[in-house]
Protein backbone atom coordinates (compact mmCIF):
# COMPACT_ATOMS: atom_id res chain seq x y z
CA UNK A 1 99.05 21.56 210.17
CA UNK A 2 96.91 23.18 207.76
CA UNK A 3 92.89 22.62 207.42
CA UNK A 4 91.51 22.50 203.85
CA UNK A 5 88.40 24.06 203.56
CA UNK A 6 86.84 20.48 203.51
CA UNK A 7 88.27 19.26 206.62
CA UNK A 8 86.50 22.91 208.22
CA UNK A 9 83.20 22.09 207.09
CA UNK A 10 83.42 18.23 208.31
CA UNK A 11 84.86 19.01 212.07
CA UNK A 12 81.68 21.95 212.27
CA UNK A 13 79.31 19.29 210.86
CA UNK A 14 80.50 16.68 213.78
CA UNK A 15 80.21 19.60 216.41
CA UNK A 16 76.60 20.64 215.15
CA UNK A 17 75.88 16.94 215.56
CA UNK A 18 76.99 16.25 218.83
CA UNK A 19 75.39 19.72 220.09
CA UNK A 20 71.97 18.41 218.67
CA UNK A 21 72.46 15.08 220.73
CA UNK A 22 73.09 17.19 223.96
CA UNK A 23 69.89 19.10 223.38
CA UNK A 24 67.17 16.12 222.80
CA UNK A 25 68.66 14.60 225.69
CA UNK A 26 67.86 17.97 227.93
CA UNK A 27 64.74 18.10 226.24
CA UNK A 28 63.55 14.69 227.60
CA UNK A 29 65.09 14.79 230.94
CA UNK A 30 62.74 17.88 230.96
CA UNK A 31 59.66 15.42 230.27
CA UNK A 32 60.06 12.59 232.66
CA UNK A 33 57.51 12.81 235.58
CA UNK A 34 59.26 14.08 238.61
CA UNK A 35 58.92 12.65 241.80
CA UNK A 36 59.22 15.36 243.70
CA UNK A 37 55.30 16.93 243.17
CA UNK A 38 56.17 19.69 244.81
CA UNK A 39 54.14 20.76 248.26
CA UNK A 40 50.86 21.80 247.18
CA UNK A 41 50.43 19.22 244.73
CA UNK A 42 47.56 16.77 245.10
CA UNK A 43 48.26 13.29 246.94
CA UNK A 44 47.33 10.52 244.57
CA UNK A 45 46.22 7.13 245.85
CA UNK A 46 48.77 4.70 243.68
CA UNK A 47 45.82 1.97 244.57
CA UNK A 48 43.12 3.87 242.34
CA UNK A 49 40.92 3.74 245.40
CA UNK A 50 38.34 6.85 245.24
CA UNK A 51 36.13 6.22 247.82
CA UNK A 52 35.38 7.64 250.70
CA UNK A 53 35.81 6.68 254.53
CA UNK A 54 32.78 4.58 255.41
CA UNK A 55 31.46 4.48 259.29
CA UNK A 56 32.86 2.33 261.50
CA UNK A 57 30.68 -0.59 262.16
CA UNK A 58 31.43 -0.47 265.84
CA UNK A 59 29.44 2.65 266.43
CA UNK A 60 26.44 2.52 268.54
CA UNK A 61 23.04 3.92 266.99
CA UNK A 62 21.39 6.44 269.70
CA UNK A 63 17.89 6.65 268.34
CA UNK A 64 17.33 8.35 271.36
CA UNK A 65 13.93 6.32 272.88
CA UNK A 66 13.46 4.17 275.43
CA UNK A 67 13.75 0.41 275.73
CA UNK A 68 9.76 -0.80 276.31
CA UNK A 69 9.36 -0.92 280.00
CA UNK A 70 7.96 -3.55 281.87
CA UNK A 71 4.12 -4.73 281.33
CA UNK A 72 2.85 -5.67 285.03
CA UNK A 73 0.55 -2.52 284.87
CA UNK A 74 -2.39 -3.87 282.48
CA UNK A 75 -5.86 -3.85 284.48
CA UNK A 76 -9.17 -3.79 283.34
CA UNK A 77 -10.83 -3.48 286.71
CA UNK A 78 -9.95 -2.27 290.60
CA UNK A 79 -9.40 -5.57 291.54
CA UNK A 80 -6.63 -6.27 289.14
CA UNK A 81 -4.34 -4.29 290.72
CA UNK A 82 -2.28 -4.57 293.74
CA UNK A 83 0.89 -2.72 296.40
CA UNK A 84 3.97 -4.44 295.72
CA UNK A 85 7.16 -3.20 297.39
CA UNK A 86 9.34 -1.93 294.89
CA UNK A 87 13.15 -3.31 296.46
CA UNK A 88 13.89 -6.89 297.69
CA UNK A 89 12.76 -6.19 301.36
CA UNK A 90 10.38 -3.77 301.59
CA UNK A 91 10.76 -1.14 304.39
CA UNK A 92 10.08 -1.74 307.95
CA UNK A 93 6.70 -0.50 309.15
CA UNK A 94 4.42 1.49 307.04
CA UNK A 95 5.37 1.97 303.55
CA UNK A 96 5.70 5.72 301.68
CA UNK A 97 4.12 6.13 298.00
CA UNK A 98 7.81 6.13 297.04
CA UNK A 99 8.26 2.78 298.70
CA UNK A 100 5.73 0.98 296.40
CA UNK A 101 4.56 -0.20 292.34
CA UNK A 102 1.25 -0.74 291.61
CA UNK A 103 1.54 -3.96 289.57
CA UNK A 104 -1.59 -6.21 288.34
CA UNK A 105 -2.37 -9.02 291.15
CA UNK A 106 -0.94 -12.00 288.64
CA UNK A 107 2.29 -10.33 288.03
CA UNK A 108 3.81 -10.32 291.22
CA UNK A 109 6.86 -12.44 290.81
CA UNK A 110 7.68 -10.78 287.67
CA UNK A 111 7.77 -7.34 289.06
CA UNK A 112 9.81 -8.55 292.04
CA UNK A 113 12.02 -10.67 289.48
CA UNK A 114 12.42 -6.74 288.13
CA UNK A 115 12.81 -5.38 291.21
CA UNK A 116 15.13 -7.48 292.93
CA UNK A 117 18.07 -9.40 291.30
CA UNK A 118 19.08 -10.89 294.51
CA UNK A 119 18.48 -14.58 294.20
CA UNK A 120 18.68 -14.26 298.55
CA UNK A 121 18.61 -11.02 300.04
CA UNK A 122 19.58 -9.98 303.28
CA UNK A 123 16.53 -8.38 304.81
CA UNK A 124 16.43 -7.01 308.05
CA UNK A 125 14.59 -8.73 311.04
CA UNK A 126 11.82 -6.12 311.32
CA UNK A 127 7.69 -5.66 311.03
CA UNK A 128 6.24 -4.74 308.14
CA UNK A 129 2.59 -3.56 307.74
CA UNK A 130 0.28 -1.99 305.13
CA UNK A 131 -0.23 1.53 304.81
CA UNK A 132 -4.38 2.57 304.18
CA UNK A 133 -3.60 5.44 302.57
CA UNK A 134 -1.90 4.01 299.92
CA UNK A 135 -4.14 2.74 297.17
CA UNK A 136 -3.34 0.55 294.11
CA UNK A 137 -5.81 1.88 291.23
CA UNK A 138 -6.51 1.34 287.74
CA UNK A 139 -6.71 4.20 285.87
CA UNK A 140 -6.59 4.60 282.28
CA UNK A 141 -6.06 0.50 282.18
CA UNK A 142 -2.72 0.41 284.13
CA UNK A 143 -2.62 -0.22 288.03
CA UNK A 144 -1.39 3.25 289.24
CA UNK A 145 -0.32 3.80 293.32
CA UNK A 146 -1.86 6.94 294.32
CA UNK A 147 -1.15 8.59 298.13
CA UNK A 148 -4.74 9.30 299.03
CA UNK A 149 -3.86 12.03 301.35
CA UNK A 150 -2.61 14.46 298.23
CA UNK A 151 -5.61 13.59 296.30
CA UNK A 152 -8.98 15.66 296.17
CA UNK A 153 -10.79 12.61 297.91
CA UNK A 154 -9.60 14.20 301.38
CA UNK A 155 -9.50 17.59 300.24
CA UNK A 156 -11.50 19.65 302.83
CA UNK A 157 -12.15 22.82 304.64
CA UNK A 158 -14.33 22.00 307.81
CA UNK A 159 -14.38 18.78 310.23
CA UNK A 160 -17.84 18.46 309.28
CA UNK A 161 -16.83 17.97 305.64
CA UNK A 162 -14.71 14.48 306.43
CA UNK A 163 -15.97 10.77 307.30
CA UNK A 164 -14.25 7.60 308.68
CA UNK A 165 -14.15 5.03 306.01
CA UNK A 166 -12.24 1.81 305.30
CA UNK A 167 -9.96 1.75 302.25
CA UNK A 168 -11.79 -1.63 301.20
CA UNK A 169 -14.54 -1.18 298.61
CA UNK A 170 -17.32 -2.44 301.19
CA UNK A 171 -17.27 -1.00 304.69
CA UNK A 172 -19.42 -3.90 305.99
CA UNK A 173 -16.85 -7.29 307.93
CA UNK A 174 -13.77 -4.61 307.30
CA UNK A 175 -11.80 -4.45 309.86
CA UNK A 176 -12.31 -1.38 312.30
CA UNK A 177 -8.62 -1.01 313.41
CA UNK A 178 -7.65 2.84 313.72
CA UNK A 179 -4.51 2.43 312.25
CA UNK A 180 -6.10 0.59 309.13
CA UNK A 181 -8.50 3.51 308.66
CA UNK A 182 -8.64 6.33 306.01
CA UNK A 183 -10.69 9.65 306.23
CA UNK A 184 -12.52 11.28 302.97
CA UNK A 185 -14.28 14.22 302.37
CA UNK A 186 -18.46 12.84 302.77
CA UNK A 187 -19.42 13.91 299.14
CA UNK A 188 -16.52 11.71 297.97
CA UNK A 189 -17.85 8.70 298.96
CA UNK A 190 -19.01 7.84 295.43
CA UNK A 191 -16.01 8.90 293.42
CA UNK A 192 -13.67 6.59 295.73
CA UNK A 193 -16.34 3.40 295.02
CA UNK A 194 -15.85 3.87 291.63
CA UNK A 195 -12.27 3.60 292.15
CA UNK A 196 -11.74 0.59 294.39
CA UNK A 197 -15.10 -1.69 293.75
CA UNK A 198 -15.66 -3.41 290.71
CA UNK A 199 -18.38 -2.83 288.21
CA UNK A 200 -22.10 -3.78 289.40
CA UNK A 201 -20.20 -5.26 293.03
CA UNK A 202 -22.86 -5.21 295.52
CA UNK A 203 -22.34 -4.00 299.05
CA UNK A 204 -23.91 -5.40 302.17
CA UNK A 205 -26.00 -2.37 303.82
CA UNK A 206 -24.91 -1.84 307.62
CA UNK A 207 -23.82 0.83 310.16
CA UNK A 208 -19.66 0.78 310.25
CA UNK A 209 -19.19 0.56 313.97
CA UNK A 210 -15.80 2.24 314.48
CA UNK A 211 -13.77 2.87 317.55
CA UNK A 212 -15.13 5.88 319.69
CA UNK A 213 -11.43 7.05 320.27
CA UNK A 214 -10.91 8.32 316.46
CA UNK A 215 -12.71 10.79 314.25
CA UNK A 216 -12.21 12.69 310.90
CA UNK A 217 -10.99 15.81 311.10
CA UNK A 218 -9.67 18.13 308.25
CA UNK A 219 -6.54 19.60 309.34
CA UNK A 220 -5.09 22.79 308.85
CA UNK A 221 -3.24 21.64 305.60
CA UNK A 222 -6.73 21.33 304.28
CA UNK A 223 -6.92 17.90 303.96
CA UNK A 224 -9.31 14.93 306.06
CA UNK A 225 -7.21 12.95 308.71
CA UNK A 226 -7.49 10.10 311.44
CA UNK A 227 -7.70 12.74 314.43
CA UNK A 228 -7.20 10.30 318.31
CA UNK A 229 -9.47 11.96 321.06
CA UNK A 230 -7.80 12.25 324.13
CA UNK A 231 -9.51 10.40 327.21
């Protein structure tokens, strides 16, 4: 079969044609969006949603101070303030400066409501009895328990430098039991008023008549004790 020049040129016009058709459909297949970003392309949030992650609520704040304590301390005056045992029970015999709060006189059965969340405690069967060396103060307006043996009340150097005192604020009608006295150095006398009497409180005058079976004595520790003479 023989091709006229005509029929040439038509059959490499249809070619060109359908070769052009190929090529704009490459050329867009090349466009579209792949899905395939690749591995170091960024990770888009499809929900548009640019923020950033906020705190959980359920985290607890640490500001790092204390919860207010309790307020049975407040005095104004010696007399405000009190020894309260600081468990349910106490501790059998003579209490330790550990063993004790000094609390304001009215507050007692909110610092043992503190102390003690027994509603009925088990204490054991057995005596009780103050200690005189323990004082309940008030000093700088909250009642303080101070051990008067490691204060400079009793702080001494001779026997001659100590005295046989109550703990009460007036010496005259205290009781003269040896195991309910305290010792203090002499010159003392009027720093320890000032802590345990109450402004302007006005003593009876009268001689202290205690047992002739204790003295004061300042022991080798350097400090003014209850000393029992032997017979």
């Amino acid at each position: 079969m023989l091709l006229t020049t005509r029929s040439i040129r038509v059959a490499a016009s249809l070619v060109a044609v359908a070769c052009f058709g190929a090529l704009a459909a490459c050329a867009n297949e090349e466009r579209e969006p792949s899905d395939d970003a690749g591995p170091d392309a960024p990770v888009v949030d499809a929900s548009g949603d640019t923020s950033t992650d906020a705190p959980s609520t359920d985290a607890v704040s640490d500001t790092g101070t204390d919860a207010p304590g309790p307020t049975w301390t407040a005095c104004a005056v010696p007399s405000d303030c009190t020894l309260a045992a600081n468990t349910c029970c106490g501790v059998c015999g003579q209490p330790t400066i550990d063993d004790v709060d000094g609390i304001h006189v009215a507050d007692r059965d909110a610092h043992y409501a503190t102390v003690c969340d027994d509603p009925d405690p088990l204490c054991p069967g057995c005596a009780s009895m103050p200690n005189p060396w323990l004082l309940a103060e008030c000093a700088d307006a909250a009642c303080t328990a101070t051990d008067v043996r490691t204060d400079p009340v009793t702080a001494c150097t001779t026997d001659d430098e100590c005295v046989l005192r109550t703990p009460d604020c007036c010496t005259c009608g205290s009781d003269f039991i040896p195991e309910q006295l305290i010792a203090l150095r002499a010159d003392a006398e009027g720093e320890w008023r000032s802590r345990v009497c109450d402004p302007d409180t006005d003593c009876a005058t009268c001689e202290p008549e205690y047992p002739g079976y204790v003295r004061a004595a300042c022991s080798d520790e350097g400090r003014c004790v209850i000393e029992y003479l032997e017979d």
